[in-house]
C-alpha atoms as a PDB file:
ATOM      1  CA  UNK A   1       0.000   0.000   0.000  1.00  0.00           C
ATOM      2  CA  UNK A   2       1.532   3.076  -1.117  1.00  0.00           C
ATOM      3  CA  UNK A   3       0.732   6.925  -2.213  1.00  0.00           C
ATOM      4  CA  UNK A   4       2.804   8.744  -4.908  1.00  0.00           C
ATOM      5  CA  UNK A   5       3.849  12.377  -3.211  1.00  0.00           C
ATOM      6  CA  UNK A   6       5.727  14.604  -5.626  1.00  0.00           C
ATOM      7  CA  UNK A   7       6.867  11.754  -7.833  1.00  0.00           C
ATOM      8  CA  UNK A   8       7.979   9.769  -4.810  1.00  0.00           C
ATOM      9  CA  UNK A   9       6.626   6.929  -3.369  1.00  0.00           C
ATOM     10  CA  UNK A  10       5.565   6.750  -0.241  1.00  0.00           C
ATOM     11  CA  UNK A  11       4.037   4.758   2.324  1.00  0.00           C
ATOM     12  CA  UNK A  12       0.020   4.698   2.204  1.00  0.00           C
ATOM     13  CA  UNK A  13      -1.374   5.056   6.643  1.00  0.00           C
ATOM     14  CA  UNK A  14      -5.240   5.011   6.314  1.00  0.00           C
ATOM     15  CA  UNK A  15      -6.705   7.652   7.573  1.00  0.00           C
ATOM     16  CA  UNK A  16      -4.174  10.040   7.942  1.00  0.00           C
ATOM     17  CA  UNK A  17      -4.536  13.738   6.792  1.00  0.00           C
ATOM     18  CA  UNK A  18      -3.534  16.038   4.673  1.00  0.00           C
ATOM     19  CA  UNK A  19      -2.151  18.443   7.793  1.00  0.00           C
ATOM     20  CA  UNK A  20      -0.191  14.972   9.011  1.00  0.00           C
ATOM     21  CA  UNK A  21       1.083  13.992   5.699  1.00  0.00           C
ATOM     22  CA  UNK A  22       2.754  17.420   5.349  1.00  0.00           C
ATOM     23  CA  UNK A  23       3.972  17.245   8.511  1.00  0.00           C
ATOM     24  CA  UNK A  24       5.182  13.748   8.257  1.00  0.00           C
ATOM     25  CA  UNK A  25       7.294  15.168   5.039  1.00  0.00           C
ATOM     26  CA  UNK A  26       8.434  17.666   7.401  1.00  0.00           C
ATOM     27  CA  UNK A  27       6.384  20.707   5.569  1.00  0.00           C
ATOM     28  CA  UNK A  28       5.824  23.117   7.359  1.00  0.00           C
ATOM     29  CA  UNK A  29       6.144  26.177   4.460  1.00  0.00           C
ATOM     30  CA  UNK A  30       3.802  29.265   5.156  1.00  0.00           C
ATOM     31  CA  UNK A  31       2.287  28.682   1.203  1.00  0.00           C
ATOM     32  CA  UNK A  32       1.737  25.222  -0.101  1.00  0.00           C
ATOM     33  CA  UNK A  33      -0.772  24.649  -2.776  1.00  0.00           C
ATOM     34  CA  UNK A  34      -1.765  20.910  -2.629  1.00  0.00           C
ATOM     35  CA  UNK A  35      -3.313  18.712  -5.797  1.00  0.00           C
ATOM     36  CA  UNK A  36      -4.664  15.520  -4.911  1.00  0.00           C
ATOM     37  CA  UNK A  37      -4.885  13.405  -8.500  1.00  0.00           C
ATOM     38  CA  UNK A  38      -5.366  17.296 -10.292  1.00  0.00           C
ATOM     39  CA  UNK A  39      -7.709  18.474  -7.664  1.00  0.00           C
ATOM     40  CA  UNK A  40      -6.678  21.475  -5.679  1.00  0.00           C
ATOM     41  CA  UNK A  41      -7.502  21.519  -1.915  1.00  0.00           C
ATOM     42  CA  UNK A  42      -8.265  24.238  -0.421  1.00  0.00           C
ATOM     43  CA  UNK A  43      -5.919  25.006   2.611  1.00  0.00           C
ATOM     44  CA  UNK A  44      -8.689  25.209   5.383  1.00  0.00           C
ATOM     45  CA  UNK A  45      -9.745  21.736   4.377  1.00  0.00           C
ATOM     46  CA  UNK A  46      -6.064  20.048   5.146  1.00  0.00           C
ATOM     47  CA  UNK A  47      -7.023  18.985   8.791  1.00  0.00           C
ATOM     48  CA  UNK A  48     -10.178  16.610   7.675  1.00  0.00           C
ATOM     49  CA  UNK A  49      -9.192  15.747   4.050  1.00  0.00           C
ATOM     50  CA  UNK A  50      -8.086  11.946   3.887  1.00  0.00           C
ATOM     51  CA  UNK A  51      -6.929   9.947   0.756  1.00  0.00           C
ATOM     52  CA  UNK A  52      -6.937   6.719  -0.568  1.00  0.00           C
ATOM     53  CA  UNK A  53      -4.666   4.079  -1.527  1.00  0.00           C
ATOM     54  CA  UNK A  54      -2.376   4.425  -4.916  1.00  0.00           C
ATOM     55  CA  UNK A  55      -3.474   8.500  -5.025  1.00  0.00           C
ATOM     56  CA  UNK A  56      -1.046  10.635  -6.633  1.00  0.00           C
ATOM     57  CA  UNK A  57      -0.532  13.970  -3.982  1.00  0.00           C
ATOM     58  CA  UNK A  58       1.372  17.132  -5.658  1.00  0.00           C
ATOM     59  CA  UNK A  59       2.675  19.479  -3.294  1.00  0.00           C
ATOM     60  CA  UNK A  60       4.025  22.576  -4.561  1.00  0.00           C
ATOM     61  CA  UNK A  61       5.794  25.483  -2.078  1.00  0.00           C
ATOM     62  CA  UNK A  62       5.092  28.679  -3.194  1.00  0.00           C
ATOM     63  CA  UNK A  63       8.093  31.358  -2.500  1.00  0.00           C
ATOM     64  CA  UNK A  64       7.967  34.817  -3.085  1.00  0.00           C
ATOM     65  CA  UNK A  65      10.231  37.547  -3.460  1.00  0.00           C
ATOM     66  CA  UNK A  66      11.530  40.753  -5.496  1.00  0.00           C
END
């Protein structure tokens, strides 16, 4: 059982979510724009969104700057 995080495979933990992925990946970046298989989730909804099995996560940190 495994997910697919950034092109990486990782292992799959039912029920776990979004908020504890990141912070199992140690991501704790200000701006993070998350696409679970092409769906964007919106940031309030991190804490109760859960995934299945074999889903393909995107995480992208957002950086700004002059």
């Amino acid at each position: 059982m495994s997910i697919i995080v950034n092109t990486r495979e990782m292992e799959y933990i039912p029920e776990e979510t979004m908020t504890q992925l990141l912070k199992r990946m140690k991501y704790m970046f200000p701006l993070v724009v998350v696409k679970i298989d092409g769906v964007v989730i919106p940031r309030v909804e991190f804490p109760e969104t859960t995934f299945p099995d074999g889903v393909n996560i995107e995480i992208i940190h957002l950086i700004s700057g002059g």
